[in-house]
Protein backbone atom coordinates (compact mmCIF):
# COMPACT_ATOMS: atom_id res chain seq x y z
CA UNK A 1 -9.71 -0.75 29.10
CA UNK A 2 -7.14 0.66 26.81
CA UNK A 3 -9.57 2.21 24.14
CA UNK A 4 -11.55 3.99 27.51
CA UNK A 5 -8.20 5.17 28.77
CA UNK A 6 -7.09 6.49 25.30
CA UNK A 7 -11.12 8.51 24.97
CA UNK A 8 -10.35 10.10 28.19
CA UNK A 9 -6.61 11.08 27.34
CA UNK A 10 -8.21 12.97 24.33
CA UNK A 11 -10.65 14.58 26.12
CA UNK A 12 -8.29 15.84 28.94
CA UNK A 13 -6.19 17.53 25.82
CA UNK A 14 -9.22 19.15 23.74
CA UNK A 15 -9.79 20.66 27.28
CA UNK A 16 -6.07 21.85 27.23
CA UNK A 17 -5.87 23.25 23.26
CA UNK A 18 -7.54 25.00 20.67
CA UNK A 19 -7.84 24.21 17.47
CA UNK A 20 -6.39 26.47 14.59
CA UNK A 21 -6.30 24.69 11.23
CA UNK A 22 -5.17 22.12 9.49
CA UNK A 23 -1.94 21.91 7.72
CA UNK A 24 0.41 25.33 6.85
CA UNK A 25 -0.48 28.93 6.48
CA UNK A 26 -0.02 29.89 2.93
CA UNK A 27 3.65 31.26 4.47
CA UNK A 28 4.29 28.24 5.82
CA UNK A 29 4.42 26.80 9.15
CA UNK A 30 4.44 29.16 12.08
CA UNK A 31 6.09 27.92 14.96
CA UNK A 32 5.87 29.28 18.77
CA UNK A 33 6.45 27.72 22.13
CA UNK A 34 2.34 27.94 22.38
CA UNK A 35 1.42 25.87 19.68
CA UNK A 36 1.41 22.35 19.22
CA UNK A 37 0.72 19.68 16.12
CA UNK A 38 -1.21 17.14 16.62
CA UNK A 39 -0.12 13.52 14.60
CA UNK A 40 -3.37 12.39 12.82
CA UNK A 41 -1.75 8.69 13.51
CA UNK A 42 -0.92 8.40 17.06
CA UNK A 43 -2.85 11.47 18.43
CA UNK A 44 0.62 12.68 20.12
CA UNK A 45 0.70 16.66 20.52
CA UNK A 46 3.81 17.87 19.43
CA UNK A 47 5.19 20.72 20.89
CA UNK A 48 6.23 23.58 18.05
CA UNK A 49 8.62 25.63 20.19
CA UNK A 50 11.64 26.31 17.66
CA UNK A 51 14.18 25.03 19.52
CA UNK A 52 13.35 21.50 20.50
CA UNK A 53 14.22 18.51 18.20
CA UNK A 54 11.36 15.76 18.56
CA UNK A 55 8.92 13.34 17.12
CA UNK A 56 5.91 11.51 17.94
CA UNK A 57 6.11 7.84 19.23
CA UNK A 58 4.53 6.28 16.03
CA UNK A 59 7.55 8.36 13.89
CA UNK A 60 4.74 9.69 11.77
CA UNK A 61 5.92 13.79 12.82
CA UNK A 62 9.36 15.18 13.05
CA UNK A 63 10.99 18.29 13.65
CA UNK A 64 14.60 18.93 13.37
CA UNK A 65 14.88 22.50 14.66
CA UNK A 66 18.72 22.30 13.49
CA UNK A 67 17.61 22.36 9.98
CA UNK A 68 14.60 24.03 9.99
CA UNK A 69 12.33 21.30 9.05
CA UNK A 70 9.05 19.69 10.22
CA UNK A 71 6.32 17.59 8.65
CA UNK A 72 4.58 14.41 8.72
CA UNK A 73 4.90 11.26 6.63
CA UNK A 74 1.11 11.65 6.10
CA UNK A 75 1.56 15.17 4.54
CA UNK A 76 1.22 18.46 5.75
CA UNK A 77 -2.37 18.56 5.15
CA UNK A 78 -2.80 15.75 7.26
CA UNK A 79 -1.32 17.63 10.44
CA UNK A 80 -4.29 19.29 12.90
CA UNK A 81 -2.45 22.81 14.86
CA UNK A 82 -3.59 23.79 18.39
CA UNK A 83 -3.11 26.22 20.66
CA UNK A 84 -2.59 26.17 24.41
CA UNK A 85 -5.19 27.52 25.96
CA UNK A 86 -4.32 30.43 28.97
């Protein structure tokens, strides 16, 4: 029952976001209260709005807006960016 309820959880966000890229620009990582990182371990989307500290349940993707960090202990090429959809 789990694995059906976790399929439909990931279908109900694909619905909500759009897919950009994977990883950083070649500027780095663009943040905005519209875009959101998705952990490639626990499938948690991550909210990138600059000024909210947070990370996903497994641990695997932080952001410290204090310090101006972010980034997963996968790597950054490892983390899938979406945007809300209107």
């Amino acid at each position: 029952m789990k694995k059906i309820t976790e399929v439909i959880r990931g279908i109900q966000y694909s619905l909500q976001f759009q897919y950009l890229r994977t990883g950083a620009t070649k500027n780095g990582w663009r943040m905005g209260p519209d875009l959101y990182a998705k952990c490639p371990q626990c499938g948690y989307y991550m909210s990138l709005d600059p000024v909210q500290n947070e990370s996903c349940p497994c641990g695997n993707l932080t952001k410290d807006s204090d310090y101006g960090r972010f980034g997963a202990r996968t790597g950054d090429e490892s983390i899938k960016i979406y945007q809300k959809k209107k």
